[in-house]
PDB file of N, CA and C in Angstrom:
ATOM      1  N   UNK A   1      25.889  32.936  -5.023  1.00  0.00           N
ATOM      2  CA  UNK A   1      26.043  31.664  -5.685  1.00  0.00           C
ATOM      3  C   UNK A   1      25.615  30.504  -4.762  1.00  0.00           C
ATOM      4  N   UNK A   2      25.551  30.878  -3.443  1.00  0.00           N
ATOM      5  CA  UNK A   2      25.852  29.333  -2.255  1.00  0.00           C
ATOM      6  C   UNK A   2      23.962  29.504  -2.385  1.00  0.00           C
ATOM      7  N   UNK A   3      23.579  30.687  -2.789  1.00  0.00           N
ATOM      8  CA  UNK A   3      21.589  30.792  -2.389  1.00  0.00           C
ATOM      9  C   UNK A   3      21.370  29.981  -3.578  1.00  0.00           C
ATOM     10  N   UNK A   4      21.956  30.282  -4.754  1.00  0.00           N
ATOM     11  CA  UNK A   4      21.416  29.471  -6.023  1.00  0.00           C
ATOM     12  C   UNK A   4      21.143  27.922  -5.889  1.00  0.00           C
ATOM     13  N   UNK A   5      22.468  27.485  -4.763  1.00  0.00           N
ATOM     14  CA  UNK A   5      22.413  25.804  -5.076  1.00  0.00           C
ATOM     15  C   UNK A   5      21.691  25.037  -3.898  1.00  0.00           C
ATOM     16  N   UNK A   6      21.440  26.514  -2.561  1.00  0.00           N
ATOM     17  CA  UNK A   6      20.542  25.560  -1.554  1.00  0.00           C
ATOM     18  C   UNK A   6      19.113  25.627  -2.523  1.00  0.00           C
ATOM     19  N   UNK A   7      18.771  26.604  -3.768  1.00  0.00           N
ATOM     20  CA  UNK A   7      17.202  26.905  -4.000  1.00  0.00           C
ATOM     21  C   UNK A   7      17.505  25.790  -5.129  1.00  0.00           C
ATOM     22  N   UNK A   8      18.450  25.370  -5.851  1.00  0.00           N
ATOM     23  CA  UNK A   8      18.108  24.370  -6.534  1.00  0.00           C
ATOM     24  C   UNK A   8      18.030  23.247  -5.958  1.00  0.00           C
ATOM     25  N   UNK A   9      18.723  22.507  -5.021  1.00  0.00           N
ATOM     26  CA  UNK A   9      18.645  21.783  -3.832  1.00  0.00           C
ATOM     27  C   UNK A   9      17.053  21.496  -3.625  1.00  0.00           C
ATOM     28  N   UNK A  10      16.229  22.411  -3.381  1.00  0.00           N
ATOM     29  CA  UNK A  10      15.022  22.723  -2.502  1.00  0.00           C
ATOM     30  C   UNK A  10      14.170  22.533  -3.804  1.00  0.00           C
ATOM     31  N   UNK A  11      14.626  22.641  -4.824  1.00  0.00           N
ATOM     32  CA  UNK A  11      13.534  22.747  -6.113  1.00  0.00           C
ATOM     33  C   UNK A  11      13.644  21.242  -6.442  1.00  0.00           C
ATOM     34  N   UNK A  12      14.833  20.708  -6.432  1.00  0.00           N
ATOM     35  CA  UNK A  12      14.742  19.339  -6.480  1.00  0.00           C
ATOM     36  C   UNK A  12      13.953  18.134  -5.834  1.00  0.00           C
ATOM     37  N   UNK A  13      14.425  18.618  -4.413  1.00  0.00           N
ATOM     38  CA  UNK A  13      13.716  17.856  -3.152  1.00  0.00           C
ATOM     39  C   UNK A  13      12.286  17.898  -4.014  1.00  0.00           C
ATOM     40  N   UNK A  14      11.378  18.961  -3.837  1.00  0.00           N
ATOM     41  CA  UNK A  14      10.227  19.385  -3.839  1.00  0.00           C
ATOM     42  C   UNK A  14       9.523  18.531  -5.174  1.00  0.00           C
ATOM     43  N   UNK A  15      10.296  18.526  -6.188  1.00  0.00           N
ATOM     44  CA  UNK A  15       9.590  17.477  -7.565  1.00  0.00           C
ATOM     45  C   UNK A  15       9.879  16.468  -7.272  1.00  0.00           C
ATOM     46  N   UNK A  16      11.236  15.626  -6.102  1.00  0.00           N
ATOM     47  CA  UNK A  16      11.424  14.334  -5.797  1.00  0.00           C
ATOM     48  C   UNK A  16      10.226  13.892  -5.322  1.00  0.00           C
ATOM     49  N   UNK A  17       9.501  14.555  -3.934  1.00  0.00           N
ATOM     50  CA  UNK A  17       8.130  14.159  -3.636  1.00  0.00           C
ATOM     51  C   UNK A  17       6.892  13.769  -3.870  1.00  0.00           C
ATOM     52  N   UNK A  18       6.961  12.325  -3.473  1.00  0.00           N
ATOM     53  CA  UNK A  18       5.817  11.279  -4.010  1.00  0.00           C
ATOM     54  C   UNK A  18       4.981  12.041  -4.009  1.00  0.00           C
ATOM     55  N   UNK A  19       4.136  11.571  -4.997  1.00  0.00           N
ATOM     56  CA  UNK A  19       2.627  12.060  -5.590  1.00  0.00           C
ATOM     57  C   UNK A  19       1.686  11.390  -5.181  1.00  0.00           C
ATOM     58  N   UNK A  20       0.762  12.069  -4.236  1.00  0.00           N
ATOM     59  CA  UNK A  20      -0.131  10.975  -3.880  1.00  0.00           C
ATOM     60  C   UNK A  20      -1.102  10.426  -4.743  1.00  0.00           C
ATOM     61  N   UNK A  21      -0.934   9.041  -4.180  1.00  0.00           N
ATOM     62  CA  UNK A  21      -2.067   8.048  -5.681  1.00  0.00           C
ATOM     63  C   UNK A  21      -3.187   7.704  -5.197  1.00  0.00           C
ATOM     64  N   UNK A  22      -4.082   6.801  -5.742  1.00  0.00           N
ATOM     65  CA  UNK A  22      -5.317   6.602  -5.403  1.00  0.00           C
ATOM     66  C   UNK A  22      -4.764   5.426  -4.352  1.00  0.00           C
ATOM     67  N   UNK A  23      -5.778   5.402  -3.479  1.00  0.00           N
ATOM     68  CA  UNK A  23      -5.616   3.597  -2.559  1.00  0.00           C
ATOM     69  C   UNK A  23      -5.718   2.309  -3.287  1.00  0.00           C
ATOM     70  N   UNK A  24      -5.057   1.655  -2.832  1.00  0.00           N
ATOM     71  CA  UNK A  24      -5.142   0.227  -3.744  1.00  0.00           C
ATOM     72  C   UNK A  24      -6.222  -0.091  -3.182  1.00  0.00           C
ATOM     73  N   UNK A  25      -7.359  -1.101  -4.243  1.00  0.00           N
ATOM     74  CA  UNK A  25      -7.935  -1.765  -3.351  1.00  0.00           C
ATOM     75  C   UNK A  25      -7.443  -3.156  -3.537  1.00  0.00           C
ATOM     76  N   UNK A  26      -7.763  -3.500  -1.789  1.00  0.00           N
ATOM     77  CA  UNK A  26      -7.485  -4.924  -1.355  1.00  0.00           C
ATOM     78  C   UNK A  26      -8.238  -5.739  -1.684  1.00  0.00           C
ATOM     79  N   UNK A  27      -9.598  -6.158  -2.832  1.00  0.00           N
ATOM     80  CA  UNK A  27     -10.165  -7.027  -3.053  1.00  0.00           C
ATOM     81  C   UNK A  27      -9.820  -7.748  -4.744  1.00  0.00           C
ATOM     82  N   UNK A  28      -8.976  -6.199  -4.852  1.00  0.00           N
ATOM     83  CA  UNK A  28      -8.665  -6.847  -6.158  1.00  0.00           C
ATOM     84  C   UNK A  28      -7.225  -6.457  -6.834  1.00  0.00           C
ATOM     85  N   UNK A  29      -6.510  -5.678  -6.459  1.00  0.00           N
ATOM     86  CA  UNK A  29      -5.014  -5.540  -6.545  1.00  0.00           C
ATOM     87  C   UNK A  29      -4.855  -7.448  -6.728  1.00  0.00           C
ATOM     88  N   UNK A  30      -3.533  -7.166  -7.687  1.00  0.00           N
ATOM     89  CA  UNK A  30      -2.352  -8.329  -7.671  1.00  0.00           C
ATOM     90  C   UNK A  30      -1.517  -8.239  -6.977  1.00  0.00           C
ATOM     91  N   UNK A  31      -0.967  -9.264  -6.691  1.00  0.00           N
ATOM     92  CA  UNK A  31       0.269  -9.228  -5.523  1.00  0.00           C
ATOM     93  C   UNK A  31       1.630  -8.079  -5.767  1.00  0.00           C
ATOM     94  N   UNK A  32       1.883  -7.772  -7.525  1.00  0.00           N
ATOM     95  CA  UNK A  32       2.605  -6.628  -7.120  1.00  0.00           C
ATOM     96  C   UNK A  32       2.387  -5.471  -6.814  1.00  0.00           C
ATOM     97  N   UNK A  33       0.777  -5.356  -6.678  1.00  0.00           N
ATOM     98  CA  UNK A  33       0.229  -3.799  -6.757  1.00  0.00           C
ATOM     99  C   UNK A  33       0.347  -3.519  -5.361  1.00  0.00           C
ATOM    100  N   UNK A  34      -0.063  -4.993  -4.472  1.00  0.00           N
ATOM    101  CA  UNK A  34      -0.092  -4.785  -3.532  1.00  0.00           C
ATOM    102  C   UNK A  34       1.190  -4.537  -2.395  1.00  0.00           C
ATOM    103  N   UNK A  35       2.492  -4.937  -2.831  1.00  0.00           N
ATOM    104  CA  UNK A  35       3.679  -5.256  -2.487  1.00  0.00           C
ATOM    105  C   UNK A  35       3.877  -3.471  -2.518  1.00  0.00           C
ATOM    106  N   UNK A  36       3.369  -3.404  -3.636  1.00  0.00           N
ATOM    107  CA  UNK A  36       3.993  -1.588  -3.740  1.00  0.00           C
ATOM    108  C   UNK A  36       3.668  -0.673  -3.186  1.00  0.00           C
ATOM    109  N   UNK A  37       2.262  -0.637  -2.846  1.00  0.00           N
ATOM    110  CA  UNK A  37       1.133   0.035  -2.055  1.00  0.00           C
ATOM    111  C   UNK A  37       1.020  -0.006  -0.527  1.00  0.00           C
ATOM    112  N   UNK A  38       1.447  -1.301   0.372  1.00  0.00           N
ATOM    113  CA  UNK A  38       1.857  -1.504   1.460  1.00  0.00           C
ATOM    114  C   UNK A  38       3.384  -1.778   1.652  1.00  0.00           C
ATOM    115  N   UNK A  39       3.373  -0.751   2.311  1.00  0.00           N
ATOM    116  CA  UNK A  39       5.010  -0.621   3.280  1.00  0.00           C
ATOM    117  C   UNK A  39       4.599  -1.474   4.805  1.00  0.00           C
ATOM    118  N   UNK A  40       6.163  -2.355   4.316  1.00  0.00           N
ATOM    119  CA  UNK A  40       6.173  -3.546   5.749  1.00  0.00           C
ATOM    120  C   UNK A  40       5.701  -4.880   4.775  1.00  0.00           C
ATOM    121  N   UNK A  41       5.312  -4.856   3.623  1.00  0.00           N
ATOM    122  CA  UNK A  41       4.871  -5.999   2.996  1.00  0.00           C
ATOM    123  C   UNK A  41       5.451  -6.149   1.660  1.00  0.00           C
ATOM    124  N   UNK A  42       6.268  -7.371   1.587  1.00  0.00           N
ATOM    125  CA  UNK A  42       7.068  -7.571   0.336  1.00  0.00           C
ATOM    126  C   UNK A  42       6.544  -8.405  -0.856  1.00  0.00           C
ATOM    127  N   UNK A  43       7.048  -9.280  -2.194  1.00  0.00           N
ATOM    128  CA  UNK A  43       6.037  -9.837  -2.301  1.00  0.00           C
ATOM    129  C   UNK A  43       5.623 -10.955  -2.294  1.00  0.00           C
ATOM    130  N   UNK A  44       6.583 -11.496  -1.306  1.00  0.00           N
ATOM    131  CA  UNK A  44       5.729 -12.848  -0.380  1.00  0.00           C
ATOM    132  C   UNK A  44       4.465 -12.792   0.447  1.00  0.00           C
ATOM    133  N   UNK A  45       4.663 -11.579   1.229  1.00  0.00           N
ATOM    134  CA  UNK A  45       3.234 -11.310   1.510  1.00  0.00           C
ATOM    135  C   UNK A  45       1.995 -11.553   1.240  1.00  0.00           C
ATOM    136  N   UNK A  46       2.621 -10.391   0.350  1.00  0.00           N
ATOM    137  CA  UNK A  46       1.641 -10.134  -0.994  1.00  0.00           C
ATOM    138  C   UNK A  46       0.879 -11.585  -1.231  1.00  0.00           C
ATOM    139  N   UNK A  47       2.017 -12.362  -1.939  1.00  0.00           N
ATOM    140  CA  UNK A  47       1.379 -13.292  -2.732  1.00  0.00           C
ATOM    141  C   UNK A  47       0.129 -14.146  -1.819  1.00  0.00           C
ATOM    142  N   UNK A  48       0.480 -14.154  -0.290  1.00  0.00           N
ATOM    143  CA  UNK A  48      -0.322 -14.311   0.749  1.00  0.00           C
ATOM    144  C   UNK A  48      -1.337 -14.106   0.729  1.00  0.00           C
ATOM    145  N   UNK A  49      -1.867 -12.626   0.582  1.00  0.00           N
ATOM    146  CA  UNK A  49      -2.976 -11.966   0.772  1.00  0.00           C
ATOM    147  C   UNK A  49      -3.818 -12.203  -0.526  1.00  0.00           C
ATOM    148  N   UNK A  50      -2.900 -12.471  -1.678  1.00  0.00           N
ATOM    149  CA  UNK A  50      -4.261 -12.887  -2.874  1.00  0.00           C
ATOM    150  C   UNK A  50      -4.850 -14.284  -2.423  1.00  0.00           C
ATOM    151  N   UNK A  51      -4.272 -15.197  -1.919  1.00  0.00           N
ATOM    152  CA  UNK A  51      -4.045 -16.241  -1.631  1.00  0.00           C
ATOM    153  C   UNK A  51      -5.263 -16.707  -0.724  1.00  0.00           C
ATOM    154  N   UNK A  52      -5.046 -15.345   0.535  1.00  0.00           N
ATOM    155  CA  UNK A  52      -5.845 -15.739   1.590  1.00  0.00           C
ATOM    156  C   UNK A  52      -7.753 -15.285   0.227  1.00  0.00           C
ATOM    157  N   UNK A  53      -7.403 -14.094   0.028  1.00  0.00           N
ATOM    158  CA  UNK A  53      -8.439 -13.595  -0.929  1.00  0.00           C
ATOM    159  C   UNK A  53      -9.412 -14.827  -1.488  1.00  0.00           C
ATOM    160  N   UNK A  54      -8.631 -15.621  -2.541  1.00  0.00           N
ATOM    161  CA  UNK A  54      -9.106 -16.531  -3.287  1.00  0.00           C
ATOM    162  C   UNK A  54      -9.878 -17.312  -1.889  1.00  0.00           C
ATOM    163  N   UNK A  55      -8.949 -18.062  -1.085  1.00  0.00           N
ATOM    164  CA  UNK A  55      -9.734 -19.131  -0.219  1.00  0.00           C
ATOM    165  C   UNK A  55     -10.938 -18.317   0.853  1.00  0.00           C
ATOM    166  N   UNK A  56     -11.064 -17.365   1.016  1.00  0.00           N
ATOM    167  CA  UNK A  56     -11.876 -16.787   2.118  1.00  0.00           C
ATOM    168  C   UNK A  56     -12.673 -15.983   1.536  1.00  0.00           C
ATOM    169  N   UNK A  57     -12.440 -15.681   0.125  1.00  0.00           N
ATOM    170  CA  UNK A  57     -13.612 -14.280  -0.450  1.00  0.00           C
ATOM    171  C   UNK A  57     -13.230 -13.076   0.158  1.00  0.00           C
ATOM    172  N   UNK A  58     -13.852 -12.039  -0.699  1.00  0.00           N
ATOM    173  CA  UNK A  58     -13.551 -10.758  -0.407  1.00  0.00           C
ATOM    174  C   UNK A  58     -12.893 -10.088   0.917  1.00  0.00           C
ATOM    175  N   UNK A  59     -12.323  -9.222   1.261  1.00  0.00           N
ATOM    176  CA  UNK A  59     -12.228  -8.632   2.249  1.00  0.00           C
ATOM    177  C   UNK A  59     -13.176  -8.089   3.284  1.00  0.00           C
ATOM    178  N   UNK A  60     -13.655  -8.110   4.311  1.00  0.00           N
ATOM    179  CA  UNK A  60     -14.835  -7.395   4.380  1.00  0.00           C
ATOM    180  C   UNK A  60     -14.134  -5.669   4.604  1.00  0.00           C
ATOM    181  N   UNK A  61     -13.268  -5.438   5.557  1.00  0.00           N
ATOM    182  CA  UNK A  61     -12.537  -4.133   5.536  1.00  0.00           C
ATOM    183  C   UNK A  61     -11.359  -4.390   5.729  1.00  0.00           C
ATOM    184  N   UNK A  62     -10.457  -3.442   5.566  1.00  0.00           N
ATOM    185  CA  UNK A  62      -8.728  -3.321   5.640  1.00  0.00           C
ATOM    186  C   UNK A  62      -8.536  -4.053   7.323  1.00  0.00           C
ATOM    187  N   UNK A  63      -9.105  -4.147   8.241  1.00  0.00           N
ATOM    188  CA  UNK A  63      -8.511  -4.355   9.058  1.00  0.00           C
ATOM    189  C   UNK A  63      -8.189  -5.574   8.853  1.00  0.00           C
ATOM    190  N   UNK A  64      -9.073  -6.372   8.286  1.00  0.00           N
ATOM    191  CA  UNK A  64      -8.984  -8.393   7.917  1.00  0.00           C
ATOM    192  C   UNK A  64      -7.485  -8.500   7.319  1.00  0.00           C
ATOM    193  N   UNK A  65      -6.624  -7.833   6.946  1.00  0.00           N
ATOM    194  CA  UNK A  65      -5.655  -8.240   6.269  1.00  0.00           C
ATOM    195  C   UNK A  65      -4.569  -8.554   7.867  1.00  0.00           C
ATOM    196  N   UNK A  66      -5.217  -8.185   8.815  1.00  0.00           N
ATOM    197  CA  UNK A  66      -4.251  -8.871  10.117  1.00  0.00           C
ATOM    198  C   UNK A  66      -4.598 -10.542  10.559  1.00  0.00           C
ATOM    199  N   UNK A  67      -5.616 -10.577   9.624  1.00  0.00           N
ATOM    200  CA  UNK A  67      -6.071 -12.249   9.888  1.00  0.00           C
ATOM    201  C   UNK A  67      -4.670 -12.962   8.812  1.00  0.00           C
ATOM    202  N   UNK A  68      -3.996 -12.301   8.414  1.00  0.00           N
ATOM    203  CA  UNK A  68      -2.718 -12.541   7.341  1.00  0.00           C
ATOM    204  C   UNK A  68      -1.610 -13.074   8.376  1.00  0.00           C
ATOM    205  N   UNK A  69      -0.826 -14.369   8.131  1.00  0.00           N
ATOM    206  CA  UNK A  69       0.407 -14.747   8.937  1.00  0.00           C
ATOM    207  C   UNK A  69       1.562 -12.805   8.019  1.00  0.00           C
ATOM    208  N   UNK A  70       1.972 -12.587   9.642  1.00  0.00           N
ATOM    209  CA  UNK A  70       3.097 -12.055   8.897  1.00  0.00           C
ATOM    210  C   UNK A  70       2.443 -10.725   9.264  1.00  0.00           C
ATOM    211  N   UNK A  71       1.462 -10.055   8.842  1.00  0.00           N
ATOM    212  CA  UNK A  71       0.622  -8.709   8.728  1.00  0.00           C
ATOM    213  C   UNK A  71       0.110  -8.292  10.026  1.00  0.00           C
ATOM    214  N   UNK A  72       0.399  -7.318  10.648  1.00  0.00           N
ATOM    215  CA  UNK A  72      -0.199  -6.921  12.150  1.00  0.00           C
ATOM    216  C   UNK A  72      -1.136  -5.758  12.038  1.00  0.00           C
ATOM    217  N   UNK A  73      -1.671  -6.154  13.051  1.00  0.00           N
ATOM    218  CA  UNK A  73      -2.563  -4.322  12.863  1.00  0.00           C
ATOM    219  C   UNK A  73      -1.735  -3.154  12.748  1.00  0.00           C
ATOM    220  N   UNK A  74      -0.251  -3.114  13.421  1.00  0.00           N
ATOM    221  CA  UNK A  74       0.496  -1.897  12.885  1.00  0.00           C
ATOM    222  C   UNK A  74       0.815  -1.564  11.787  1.00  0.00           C
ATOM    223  N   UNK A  75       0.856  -2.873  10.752  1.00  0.00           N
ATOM    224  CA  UNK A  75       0.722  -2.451   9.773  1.00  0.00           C
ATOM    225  C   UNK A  75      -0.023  -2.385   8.910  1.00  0.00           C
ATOM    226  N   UNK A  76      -1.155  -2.784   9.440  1.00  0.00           N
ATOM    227  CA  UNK A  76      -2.658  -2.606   8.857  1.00  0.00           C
ATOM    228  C   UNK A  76      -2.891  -0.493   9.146  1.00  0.00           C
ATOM    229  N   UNK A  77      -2.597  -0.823  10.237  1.00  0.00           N
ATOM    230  CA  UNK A  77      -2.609   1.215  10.720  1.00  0.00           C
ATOM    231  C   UNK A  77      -1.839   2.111   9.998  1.00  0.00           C
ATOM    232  N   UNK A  78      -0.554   1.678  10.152  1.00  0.00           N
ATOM    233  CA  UNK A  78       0.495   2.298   9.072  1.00  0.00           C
ATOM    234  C   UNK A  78       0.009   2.838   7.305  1.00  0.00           C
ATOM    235  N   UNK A  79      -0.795   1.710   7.023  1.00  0.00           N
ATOM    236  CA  UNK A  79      -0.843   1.598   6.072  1.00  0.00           C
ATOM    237  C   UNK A  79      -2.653   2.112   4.991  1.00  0.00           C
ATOM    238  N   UNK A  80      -2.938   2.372   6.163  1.00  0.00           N
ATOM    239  CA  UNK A  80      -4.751   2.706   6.483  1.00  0.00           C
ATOM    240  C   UNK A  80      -4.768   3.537   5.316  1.00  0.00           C
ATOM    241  N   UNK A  81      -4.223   4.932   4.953  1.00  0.00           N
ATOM    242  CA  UNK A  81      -4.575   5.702   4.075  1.00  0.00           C
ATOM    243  C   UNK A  81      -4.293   5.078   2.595  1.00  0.00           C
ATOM    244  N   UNK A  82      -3.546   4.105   1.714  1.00  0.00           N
ATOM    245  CA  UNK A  82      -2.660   3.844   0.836  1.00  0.00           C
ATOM    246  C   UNK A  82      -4.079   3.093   0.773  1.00  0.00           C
ATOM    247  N   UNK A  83      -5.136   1.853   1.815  1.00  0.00           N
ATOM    248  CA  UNK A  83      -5.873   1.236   0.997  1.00  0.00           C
ATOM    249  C   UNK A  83      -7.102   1.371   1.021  1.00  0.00           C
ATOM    250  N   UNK A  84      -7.761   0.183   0.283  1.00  0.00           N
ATOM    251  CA  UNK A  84      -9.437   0.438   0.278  1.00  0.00           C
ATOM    252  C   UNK A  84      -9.898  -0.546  -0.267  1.00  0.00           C
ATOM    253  N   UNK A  85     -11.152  -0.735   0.505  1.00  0.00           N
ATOM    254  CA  UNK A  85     -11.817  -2.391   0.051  1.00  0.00           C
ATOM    255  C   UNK A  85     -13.183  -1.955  -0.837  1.00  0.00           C
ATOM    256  N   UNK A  86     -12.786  -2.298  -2.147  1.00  0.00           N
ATOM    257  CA  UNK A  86     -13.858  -2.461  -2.992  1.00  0.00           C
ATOM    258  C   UNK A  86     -14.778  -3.082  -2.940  1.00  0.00           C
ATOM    259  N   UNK A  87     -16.243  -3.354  -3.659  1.00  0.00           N
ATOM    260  CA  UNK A  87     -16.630  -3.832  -3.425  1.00  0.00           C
ATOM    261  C   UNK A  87     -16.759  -5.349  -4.333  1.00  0.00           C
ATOM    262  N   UNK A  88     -16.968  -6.638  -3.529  1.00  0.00           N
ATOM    263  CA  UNK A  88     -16.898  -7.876  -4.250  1.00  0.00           C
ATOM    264  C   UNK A  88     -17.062  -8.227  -5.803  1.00  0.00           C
ATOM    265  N   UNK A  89     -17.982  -7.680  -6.219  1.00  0.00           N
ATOM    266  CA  UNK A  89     -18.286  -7.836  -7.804  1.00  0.00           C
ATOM    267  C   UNK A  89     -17.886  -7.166  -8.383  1.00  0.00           C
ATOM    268  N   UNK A  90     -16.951  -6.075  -8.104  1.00  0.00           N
ATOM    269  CA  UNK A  90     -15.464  -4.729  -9.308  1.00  0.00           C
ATOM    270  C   UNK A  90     -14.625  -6.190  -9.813  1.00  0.00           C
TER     271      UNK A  90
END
């Protein structure tokens, strides 16, 4: 009986586990897509980074989001696989 509830335990865990999604991209996500997609960034951030977007144009790559008050390259690194810079005219 104690094997039944560590394997249901373990069957649970196992469907709890995030599903990996596509990368956001950073040229055109909204501030909540983006809030959700980067860990370390809430959505003040966020609202930042559309912000900086609009006044500066496109991204050129993920690392530019450390030109962001608030955003560091650690969490530009942290966060490397989750994004992706589209290109300007999507």
């Amino acid at each position: 009986m104690h094997y039944l509830k560590w394997c249901y335990l373990a069957l649970v865990l196992l469907l709890a586990a995030p599903v990996s999604a596509e990368p956001v991209d950073i040229n055109s996500a909204d501030a909540a897509a983006l809030a959700d997609a980067i860990k370390g960034v809430g959505e003040r951030k966020a609202a930042l980074i559309v912000e900086y977007r609009k006044e500066h144009g496109p991204f050129a790559s993920i690392d530019d989001l450390a030109s962001i008050k608030g955003i560091g390259a650690g969490t530009v690194d942290r966060n490397r696989d989750n994004l992706m810079v589209g290109s300007p005219g999507r």
